[in-house]
Every structure is written in C-alpha cells, then in structure tokens.
N, C-alpha and C. Protein backbone atom coordinates (compact mmCIF):
# COMPACT_ATOMS: atom_id res chain seq x y z
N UNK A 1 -13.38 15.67 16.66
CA UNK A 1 -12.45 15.15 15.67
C UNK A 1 -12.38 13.63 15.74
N UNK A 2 -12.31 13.46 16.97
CA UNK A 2 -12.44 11.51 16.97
C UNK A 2 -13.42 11.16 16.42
N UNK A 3 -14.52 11.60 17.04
CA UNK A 3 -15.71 10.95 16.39
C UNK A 3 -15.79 11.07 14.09
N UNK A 4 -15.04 12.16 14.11
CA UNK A 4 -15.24 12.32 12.89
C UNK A 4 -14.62 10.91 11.85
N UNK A 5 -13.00 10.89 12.91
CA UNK A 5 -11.98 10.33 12.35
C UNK A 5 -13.05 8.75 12.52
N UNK A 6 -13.88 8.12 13.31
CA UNK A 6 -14.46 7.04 13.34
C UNK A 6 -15.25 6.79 12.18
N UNK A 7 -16.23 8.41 12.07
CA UNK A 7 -16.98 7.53 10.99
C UNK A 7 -16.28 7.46 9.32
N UNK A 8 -15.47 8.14 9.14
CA UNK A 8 -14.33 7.51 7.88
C UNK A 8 -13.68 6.48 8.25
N UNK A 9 -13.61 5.98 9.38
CA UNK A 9 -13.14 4.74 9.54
C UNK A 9 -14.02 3.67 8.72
N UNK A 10 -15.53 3.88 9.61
CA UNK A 10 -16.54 3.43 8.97
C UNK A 10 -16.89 3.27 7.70
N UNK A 11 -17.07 4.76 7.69
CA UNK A 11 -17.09 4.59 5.97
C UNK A 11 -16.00 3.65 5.12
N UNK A 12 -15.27 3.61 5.40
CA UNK A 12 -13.81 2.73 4.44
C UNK A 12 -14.16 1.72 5.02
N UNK A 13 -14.70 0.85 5.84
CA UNK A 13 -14.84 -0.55 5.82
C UNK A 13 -16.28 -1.10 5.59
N UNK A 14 -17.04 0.28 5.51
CA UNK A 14 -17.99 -0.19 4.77
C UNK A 14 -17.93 -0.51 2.70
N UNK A 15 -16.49 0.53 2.58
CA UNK A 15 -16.62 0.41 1.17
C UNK A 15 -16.02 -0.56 0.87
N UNK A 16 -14.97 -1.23 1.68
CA UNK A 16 -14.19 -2.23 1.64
C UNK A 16 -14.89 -3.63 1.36
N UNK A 17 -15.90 -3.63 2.41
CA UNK A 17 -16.56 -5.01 2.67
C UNK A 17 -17.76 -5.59 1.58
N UNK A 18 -17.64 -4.01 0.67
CA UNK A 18 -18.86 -4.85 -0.62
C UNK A 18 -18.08 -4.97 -1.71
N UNK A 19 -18.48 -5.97 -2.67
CA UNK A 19 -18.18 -5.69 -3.49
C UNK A 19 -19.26 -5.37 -5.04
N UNK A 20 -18.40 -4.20 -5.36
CA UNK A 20 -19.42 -3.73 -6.90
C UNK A 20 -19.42 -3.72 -8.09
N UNK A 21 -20.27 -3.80 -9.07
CA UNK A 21 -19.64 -4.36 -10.46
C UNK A 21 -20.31 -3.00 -10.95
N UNK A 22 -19.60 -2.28 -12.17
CA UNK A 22 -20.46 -1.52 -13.08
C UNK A 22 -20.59 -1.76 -14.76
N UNK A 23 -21.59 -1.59 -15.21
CA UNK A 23 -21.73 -1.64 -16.62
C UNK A 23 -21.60 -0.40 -17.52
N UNK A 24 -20.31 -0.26 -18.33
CA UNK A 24 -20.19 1.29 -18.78
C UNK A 24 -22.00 1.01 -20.21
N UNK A 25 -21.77 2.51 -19.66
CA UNK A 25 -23.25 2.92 -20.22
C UNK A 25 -23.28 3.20 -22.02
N UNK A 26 -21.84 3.68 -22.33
CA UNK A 26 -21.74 4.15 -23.50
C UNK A 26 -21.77 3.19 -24.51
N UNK A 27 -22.54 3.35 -25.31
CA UNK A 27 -23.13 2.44 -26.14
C UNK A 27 -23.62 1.69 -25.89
N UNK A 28 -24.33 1.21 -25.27
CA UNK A 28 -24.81 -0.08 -24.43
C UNK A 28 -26.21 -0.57 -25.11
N UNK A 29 -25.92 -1.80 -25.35
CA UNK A 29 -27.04 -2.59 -25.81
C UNK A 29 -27.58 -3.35 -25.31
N UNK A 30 -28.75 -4.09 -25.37
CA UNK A 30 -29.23 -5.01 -25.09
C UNK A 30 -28.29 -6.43 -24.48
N UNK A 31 -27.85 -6.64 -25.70
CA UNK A 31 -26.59 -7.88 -25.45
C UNK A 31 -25.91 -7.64 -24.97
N UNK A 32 -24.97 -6.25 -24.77
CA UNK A 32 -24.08 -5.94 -23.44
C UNK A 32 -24.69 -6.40 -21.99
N UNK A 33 -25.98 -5.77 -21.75
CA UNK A 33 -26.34 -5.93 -20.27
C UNK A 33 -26.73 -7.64 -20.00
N UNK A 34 -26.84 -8.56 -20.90
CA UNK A 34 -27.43 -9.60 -21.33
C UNK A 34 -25.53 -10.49 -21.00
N UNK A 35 -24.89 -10.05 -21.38
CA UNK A 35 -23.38 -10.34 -21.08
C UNK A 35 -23.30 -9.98 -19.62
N UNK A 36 -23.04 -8.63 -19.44
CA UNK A 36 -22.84 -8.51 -17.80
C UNK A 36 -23.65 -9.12 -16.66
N UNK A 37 -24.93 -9.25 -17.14
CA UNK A 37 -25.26 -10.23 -15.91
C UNK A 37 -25.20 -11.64 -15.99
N UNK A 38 -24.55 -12.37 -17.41
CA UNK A 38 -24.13 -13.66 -17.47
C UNK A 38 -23.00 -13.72 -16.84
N UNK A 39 -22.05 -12.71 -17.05
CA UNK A 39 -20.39 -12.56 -16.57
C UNK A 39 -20.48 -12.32 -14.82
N UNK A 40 -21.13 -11.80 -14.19
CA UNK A 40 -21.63 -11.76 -12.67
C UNK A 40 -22.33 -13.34 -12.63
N UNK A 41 -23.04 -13.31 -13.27
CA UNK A 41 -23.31 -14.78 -12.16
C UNK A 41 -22.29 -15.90 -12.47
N UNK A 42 -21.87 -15.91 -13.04
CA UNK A 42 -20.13 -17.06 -13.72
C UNK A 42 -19.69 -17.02 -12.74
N UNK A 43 -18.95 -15.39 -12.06
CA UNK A 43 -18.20 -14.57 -11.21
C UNK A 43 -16.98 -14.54 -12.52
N UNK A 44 -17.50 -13.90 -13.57
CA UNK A 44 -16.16 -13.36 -14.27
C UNK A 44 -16.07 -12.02 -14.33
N UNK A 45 -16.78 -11.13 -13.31
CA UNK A 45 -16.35 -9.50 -13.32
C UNK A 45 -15.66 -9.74 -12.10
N UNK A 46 -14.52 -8.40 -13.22
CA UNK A 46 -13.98 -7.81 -11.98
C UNK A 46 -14.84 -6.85 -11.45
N UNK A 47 -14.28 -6.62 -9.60
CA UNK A 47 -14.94 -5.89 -9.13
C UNK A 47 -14.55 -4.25 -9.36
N UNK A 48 -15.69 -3.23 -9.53
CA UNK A 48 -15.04 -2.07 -9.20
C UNK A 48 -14.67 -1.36 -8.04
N UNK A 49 -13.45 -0.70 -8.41
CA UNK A 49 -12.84 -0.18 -7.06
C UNK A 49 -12.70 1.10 -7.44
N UNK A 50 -13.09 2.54 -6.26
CA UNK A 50 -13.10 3.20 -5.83
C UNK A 50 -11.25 4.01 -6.01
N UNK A 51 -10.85 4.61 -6.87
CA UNK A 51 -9.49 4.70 -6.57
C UNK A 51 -9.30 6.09 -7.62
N UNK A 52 -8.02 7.02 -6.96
CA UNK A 52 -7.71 8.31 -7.04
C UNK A 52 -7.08 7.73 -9.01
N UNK A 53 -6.57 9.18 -9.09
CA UNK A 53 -6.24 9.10 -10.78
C UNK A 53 -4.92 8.22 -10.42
N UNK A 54 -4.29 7.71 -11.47
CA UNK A 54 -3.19 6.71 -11.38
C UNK A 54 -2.11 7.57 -11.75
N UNK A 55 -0.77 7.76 -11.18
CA UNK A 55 0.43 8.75 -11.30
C UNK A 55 0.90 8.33 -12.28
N UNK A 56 1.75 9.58 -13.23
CA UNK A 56 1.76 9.42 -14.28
C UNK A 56 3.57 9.01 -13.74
N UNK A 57 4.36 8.44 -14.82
CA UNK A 57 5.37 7.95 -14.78
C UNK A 57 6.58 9.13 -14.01
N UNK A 58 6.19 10.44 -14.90
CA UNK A 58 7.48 11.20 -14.20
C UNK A 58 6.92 11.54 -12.77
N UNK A 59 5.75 11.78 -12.12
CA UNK A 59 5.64 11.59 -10.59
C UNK A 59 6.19 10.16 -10.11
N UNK A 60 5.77 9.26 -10.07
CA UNK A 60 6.01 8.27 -9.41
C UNK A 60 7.82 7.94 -9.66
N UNK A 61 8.28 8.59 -10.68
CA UNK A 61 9.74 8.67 -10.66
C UNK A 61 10.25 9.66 -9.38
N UNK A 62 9.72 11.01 -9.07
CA UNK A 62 10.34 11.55 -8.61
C UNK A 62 10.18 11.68 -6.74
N UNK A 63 9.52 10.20 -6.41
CA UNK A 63 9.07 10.22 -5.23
C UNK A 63 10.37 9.08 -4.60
N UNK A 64 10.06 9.10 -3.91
CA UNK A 64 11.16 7.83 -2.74
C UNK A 64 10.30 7.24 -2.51
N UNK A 65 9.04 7.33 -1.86
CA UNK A 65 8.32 6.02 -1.79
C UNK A 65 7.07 5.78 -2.92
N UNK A 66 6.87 4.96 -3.59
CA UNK A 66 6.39 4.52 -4.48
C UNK A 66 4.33 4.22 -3.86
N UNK A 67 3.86 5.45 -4.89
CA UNK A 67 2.35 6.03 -4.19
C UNK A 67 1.65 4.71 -6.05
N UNK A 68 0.76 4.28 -4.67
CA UNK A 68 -0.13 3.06 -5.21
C UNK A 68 -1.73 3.80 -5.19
N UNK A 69 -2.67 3.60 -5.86
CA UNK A 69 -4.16 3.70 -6.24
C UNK A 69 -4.72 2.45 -6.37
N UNK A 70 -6.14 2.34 -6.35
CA UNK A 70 -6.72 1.28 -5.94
C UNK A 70 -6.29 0.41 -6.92
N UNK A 71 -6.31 1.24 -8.72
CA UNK A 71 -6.49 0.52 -9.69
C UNK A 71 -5.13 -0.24 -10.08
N UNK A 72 -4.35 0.33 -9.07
CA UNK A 72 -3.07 -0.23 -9.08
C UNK A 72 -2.14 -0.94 -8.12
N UNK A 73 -3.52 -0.98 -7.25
CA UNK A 73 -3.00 -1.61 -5.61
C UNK A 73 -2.23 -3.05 -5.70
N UNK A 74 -3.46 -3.70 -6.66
CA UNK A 74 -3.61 -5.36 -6.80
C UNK A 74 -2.04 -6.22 -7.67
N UNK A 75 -1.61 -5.39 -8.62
CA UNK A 75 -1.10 -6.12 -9.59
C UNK A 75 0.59 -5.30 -8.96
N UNK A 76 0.60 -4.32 -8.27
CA UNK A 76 1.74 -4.10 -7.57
C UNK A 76 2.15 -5.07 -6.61
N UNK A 77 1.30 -5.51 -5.50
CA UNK A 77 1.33 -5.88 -4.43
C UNK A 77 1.71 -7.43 -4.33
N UNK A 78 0.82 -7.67 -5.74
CA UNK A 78 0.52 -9.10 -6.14
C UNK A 78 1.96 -9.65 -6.85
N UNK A 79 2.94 -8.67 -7.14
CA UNK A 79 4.12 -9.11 -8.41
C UNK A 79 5.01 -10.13 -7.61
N UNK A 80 4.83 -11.37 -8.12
CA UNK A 80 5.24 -12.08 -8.03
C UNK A 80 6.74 -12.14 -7.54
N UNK A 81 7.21 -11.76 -8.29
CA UNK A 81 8.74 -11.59 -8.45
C UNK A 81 9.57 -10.17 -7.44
N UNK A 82 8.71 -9.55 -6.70
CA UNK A 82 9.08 -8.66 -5.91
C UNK A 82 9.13 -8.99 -4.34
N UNK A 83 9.37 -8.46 -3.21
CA UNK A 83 8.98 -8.00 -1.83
C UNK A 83 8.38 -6.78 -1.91
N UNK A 84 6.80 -7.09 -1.39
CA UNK A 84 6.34 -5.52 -1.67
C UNK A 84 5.90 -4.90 -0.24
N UNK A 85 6.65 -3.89 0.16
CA UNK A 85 5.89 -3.37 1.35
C UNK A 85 4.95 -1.71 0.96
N UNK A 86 4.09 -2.19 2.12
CA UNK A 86 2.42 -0.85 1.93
C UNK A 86 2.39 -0.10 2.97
N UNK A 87 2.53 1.00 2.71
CA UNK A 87 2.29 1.57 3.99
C UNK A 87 0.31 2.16 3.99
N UNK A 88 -0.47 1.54 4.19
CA UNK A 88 -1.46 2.00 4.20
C UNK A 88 -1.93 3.70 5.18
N UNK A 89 -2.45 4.47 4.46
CA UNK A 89 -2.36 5.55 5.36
C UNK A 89 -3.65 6.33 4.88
N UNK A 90 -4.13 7.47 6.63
CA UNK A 90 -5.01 8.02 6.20
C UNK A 90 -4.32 9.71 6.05
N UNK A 91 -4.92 10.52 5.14
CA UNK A 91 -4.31 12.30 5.18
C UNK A 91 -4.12 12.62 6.56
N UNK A 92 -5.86 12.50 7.47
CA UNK A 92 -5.74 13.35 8.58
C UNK A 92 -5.06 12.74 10.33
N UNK A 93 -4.92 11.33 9.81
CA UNK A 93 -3.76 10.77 10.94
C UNK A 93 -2.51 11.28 11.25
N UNK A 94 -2.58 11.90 12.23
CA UNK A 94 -0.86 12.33 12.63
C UNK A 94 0.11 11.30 13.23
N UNK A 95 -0.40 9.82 13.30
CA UNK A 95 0.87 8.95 13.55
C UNK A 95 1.26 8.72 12.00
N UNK A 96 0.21 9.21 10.95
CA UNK A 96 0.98 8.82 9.76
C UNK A 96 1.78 10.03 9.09
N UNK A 97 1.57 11.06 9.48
CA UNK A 97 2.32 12.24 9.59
C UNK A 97 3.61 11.73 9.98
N UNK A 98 3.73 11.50 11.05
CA UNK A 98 5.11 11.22 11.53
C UNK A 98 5.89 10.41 11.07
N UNK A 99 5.26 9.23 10.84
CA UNK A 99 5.62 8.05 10.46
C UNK A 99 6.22 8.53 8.70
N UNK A 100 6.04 9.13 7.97
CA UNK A 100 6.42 9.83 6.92
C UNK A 100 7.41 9.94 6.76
N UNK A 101 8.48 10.76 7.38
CA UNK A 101 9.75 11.10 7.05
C UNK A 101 10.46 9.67 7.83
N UNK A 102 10.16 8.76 8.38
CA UNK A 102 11.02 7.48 8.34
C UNK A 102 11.29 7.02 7.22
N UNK A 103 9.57 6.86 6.76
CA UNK A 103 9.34 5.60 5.68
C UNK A 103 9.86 6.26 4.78
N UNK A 104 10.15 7.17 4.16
CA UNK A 104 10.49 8.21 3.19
C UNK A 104 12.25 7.61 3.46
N UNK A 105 13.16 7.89 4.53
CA UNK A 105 14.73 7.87 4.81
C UNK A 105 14.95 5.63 4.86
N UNK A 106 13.52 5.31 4.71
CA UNK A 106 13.73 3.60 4.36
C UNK A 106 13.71 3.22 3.47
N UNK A 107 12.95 4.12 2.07
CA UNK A 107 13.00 4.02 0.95
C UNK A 107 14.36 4.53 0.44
N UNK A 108 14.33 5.39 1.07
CA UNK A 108 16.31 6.01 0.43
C UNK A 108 17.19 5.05 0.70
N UNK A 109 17.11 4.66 2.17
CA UNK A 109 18.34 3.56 2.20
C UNK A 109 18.05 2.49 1.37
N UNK A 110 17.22 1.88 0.85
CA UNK A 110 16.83 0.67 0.47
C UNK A 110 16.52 0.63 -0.99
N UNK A 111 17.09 1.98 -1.51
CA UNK A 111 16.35 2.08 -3.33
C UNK A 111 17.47 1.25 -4.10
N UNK A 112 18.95 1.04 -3.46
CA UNK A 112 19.64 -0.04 -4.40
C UNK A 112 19.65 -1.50 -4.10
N UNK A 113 18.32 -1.80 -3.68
CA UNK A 113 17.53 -3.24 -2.92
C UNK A 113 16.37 -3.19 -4.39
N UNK A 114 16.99 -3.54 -5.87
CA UNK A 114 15.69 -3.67 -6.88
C UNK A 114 14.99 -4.68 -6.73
N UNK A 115 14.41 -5.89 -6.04
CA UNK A 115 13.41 -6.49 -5.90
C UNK A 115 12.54 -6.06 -4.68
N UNK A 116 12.90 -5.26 -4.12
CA UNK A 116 12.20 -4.78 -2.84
C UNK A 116 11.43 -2.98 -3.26
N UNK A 117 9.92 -3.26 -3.13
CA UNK A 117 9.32 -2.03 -3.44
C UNK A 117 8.76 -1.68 -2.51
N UNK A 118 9.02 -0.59 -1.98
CA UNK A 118 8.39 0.42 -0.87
C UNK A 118 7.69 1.33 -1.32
N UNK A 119 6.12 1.21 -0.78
CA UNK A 119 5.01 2.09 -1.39
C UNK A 119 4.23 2.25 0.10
N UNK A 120 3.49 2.75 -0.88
CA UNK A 120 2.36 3.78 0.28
C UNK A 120 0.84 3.98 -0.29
N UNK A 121 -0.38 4.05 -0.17
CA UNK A 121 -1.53 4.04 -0.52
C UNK A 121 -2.68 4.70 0.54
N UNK A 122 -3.26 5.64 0.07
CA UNK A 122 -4.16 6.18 0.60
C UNK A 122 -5.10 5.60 0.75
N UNK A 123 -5.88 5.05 2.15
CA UNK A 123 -6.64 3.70 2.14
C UNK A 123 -7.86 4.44 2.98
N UNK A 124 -8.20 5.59 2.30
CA UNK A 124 -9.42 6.63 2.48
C UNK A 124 -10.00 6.65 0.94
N UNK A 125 -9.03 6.84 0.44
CA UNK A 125 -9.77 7.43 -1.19
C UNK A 125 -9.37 6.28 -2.22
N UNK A 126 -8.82 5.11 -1.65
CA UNK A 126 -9.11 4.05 -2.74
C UNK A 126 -9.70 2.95 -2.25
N UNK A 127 -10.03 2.00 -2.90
CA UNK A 127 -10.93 0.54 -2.59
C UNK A 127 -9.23 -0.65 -2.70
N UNK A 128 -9.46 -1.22 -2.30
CA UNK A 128 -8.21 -2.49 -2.31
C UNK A 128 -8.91 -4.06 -2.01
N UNK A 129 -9.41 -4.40 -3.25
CA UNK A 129 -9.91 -5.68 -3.09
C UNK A 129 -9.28 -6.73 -2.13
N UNK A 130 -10.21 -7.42 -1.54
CA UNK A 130 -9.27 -8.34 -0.02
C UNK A 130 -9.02 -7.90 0.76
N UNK A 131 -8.45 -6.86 0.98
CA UNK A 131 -8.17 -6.00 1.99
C UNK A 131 -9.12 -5.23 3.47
N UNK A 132 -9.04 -5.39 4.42
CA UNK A 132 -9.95 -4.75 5.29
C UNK A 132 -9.16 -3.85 6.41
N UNK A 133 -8.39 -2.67 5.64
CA UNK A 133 -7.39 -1.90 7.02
C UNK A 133 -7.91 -1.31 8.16
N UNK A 134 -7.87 -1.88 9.50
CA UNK A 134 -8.92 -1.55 10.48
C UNK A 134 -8.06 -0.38 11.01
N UNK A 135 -6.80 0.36 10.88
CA UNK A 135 -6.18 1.42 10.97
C UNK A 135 -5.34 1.70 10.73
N UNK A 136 -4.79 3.26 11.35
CA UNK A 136 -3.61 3.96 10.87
C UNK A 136 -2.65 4.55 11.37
N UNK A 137 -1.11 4.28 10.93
CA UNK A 137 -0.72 3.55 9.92
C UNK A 137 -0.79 2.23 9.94
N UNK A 138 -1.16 1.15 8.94
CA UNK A 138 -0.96 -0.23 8.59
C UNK A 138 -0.06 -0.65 7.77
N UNK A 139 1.03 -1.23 8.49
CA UNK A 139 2.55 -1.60 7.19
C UNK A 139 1.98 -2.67 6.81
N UNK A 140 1.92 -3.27 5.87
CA UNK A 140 1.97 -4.95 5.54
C UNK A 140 2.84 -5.08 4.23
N UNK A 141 3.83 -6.41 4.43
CA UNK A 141 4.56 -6.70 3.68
C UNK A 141 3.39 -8.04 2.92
N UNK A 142 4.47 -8.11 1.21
CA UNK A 142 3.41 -8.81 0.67
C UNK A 142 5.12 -9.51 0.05
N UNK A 143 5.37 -10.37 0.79
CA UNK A 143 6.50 -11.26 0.15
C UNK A 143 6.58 -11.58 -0.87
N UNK A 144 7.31 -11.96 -1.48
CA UNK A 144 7.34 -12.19 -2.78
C UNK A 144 7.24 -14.02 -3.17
N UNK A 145 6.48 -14.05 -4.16
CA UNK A 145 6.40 -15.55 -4.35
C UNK A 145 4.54 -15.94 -4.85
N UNK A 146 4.69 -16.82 -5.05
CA UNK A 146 3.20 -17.13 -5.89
C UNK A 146 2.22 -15.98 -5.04
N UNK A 147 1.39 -15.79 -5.86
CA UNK A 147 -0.10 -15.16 -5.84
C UNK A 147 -1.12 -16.03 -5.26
N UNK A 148 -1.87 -16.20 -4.70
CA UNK A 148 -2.29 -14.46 -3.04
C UNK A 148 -1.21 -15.01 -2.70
N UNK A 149 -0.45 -13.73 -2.38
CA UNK A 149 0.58 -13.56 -1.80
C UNK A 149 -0.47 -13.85 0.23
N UNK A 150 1.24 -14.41 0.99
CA UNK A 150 0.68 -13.92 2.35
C UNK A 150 1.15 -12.48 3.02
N UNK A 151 0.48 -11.71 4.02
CA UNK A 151 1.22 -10.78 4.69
C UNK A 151 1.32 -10.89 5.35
N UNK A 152 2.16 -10.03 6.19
CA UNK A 152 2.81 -9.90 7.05
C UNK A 152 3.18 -8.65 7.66
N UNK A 153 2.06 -8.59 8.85
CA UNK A 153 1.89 -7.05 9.15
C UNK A 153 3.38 -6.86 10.28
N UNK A 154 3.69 -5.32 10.06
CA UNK A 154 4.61 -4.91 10.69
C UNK A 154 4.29 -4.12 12.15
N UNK A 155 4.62 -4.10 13.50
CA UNK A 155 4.91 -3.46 15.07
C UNK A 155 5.82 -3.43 15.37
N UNK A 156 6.46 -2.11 15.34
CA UNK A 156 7.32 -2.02 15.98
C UNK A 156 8.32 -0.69 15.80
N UNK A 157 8.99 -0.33 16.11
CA UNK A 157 9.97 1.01 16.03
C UNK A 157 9.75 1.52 14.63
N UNK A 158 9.58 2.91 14.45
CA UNK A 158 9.70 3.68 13.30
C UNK A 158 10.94 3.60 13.06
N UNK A 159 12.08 3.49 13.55
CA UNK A 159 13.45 4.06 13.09
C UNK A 159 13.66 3.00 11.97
N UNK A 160 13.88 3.82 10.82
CA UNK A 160 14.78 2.94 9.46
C UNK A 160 15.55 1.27 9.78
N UNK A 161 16.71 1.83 10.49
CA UNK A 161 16.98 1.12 10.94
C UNK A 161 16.58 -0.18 11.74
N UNK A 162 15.20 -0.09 12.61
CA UNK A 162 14.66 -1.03 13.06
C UNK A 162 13.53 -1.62 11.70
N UNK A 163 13.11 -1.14 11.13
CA UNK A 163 12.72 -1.67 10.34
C UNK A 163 12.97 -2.49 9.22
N UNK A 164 14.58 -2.14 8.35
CA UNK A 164 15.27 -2.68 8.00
C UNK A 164 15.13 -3.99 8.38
N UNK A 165 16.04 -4.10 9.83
CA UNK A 165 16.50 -5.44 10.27
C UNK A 165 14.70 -6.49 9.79
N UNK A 166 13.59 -6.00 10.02
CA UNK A 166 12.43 -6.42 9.94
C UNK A 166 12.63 -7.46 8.97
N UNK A 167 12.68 -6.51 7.44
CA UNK A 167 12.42 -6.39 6.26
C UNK A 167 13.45 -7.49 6.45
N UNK A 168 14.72 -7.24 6.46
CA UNK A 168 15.53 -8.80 6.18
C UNK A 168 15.11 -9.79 6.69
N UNK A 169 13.89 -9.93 7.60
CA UNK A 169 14.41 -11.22 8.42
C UNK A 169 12.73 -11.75 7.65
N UNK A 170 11.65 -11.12 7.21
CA UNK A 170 10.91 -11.41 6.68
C UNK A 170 10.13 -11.03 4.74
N UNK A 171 11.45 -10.56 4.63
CA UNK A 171 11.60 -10.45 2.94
C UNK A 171 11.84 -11.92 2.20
N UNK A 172 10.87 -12.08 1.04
CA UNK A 172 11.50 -13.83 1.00
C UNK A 172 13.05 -13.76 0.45
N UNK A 173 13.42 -12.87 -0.61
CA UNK A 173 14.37 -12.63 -0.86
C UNK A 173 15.67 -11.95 0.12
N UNK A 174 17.02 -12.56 0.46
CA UNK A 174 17.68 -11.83 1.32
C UNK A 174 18.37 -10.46 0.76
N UNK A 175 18.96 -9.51 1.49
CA UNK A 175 19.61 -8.67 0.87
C UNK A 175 20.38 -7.67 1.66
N UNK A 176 21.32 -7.08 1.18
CA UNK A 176 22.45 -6.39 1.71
C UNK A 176 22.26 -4.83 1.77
N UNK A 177 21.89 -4.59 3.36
CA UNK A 177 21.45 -3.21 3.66
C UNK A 177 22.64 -2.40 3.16
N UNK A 178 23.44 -2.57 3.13
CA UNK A 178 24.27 -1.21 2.96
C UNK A 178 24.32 -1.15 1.18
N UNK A 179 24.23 0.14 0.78
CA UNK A 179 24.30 0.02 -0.90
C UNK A 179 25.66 0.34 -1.45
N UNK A 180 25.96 0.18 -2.38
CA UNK A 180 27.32 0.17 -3.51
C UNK A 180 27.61 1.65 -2.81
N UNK A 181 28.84 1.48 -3.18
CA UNK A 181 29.59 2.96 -2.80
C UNK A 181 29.01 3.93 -3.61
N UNK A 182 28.84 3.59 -4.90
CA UNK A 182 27.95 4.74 -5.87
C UNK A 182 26.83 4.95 -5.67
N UNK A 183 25.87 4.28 -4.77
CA UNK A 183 24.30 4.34 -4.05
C UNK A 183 24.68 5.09 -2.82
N UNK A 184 25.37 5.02 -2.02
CA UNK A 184 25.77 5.08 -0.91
C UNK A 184 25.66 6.63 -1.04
N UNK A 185 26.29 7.44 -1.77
CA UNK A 185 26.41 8.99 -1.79
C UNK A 185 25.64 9.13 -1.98
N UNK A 186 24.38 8.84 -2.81
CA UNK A 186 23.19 9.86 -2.73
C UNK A 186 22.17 9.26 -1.59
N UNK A 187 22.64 8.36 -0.49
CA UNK A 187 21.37 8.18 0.37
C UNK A 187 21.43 9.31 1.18
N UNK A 188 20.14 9.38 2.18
CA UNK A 188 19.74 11.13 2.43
C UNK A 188 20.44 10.52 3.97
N UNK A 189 21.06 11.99 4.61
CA UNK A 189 21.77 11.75 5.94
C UNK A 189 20.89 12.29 6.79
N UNK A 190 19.55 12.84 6.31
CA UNK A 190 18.31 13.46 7.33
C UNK A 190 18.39 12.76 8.81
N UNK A 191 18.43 13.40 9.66
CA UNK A 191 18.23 12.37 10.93
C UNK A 191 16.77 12.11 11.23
N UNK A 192 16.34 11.61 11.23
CA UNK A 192 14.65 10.59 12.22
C UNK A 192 14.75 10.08 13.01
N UNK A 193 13.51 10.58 13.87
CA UNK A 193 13.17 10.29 14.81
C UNK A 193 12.73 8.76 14.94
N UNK A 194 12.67 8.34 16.21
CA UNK A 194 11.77 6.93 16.46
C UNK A 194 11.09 7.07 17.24
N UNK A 195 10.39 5.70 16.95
CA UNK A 195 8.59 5.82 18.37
C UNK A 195 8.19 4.52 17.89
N UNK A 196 7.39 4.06 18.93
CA UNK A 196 7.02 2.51 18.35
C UNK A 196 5.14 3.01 17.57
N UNK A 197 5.30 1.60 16.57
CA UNK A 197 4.02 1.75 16.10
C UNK A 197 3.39 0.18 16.45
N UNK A 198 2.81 0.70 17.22
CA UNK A 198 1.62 -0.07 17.38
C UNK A 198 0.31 -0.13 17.98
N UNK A 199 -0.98 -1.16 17.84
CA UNK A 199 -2.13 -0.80 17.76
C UNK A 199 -2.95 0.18 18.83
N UNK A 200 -1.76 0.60 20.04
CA UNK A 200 -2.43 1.00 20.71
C UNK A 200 -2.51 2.70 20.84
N UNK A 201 -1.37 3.19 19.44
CA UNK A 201 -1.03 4.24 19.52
C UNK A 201 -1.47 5.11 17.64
N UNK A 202 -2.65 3.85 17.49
CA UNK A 202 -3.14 4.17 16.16
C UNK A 202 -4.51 5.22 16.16
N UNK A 203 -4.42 6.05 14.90
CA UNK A 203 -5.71 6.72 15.09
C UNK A 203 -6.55 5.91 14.27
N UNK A 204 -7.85 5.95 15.33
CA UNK A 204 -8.98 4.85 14.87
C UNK A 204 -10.14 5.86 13.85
C-alpha cells in the first residue's frame, strides 16, 4: 500500500510539473492550428488542467466545506477580496480521513465569517496550476489581497479551535469567532477529536 500510495504521489507531481495546452478538434481549420501555435509561442494559452466535473450550485450549497476542481481551483483561491483556505487532500489518506470531521465542525463555526472561504480539493484527480502538493493533508491559506496571492501553509493541532486562533492571526482580514446569536444555533455541537498535523505524520 505504501509503495502504491508513492507512486500517485508521483504521478501527481509529475502531472503537476508540466504544463499542457490542447487544441479542440471540432471544426478545426487550418487557421485555427496556425492561431494556436502563434498563441503558445506569445504564451497566450491557457494551460490545460486535468480536473473532476465542476459542482453544480445546489451541491456546493449543501456542503460545509466548499469542494473546489481544478477548473475552479485558480479563480477561487485567487479572489481577491476573500481569505481563502484549501484543504488539499488525497481519497485514500487516512490522516485526511480524520482530519475531515474537524475541517467540516471549522467550516460550521466559521460560516457567519462571509469573507473567509473554507474549501477542500482533491489534489489526485485535479491539476492546480503553480501548485506542487508534496502531501497529505496540505492546508494552505491564500490571504486575501492582490493576485498571486501569498500562502501560508498551516502545522499544527486539528482541533477547530486551534485552528481558528491560526486563521485570525494570519487572515488578512480580522474577525469575530463567535457568530450572531441567530448563527450561533445552528452551529454543529459534534465533539472532535485533536492530533497534530504535521509533516511527519503525513501519508506520502
């Protein structure tokens, strides 16, 4: 199983580290392909990325943490006007198993925090331009404020609570953990567990 879990490691930083352009085929003329390889050598293609179907509005409504795709990695992460945290993750990692029902009870406490978006991305089955996640789980916050944003990777305690305090002290925007009395009743009273996350307790 390790060895397996390595070479998808592999594989994802091999898909990571190229980048690919495609030319849709349908209808394609002469002067199309005559364009695309003028637009590549400019560097005016975008690159293609590798990424699952994009959630349709009433899923991504009915989740607590907010699930990102490749094709939607960039312009989430990138919003200017937000604090965006990622939880990068693989299916068959069980620290990201675990790590689940935190990040899940951090999104609850934190959903009446509207400039602050808590997401998650499967960083097996999509491509994320720039990006090179050498494992799992990988938090990185993407502050808010001009484009390329910087990050700011997260170590340290799973518990909500420790993470929180994180998030305030490196969110560019400040904000008030506890929510309105009318937020307040529907946050979830689930209890979670804690454990520290870090690199030495990641599956590679």
């Amino acid at each position: 199983q390790q060895q397996q879990q390595q070479q998808q490691q592999q594989q994802q930083q091999n898909h990571h580290g190229s980048r690919k352009f495609r030319l849709a085929t349908q209808g394609l003329t002469e002067d199309l392909v005559l364009k695309f390889v003028t637009d590549f050598e400019q560097g005016k293609l975008k690159p293609w990325l590798r990424s699952e179907p994009e959630p349709s509005p009433e899923d991504l409504a009915s989740e607590d943490v907010g699930v990102l795709v490749g094709t939607t990695f960039t312009a989430a992460a990138q919003d200017e006007s937000k604090d965006v945290l990622v939880d990068f993750y693989a299916p068959w990692c069980g620290h990201c198993r675990k790590l689940e029902p935190q990040y899940k009870a951090l999104a609850n406490q934190l959903r009446h925090v509207k400039f602050l978006t808590i997401t998650k991305i499967d960083a097996t089955r999509n491509e994320m331009e720039d990006m090179n996640i050498m494992g799992y789980p990988t938090i990185i916050l993407f502050p808010s404020g001009k484009s390329p944003k910087r990050q700011v990777v997260y170590h340290g305690s799973r518990s909500p609570d420790d993470m929180i305090k994180w998030l305030q002290e490196h969110c560019s925007t400040k904000f008030d953990s506890n929510p309105p009395p009318s937020s307040a009743a529907k946050a979830s009273t689930d209890p979670v567990g804690s454990g520290l996350l870090d690199p030495s307790e990641e599956d590679l």
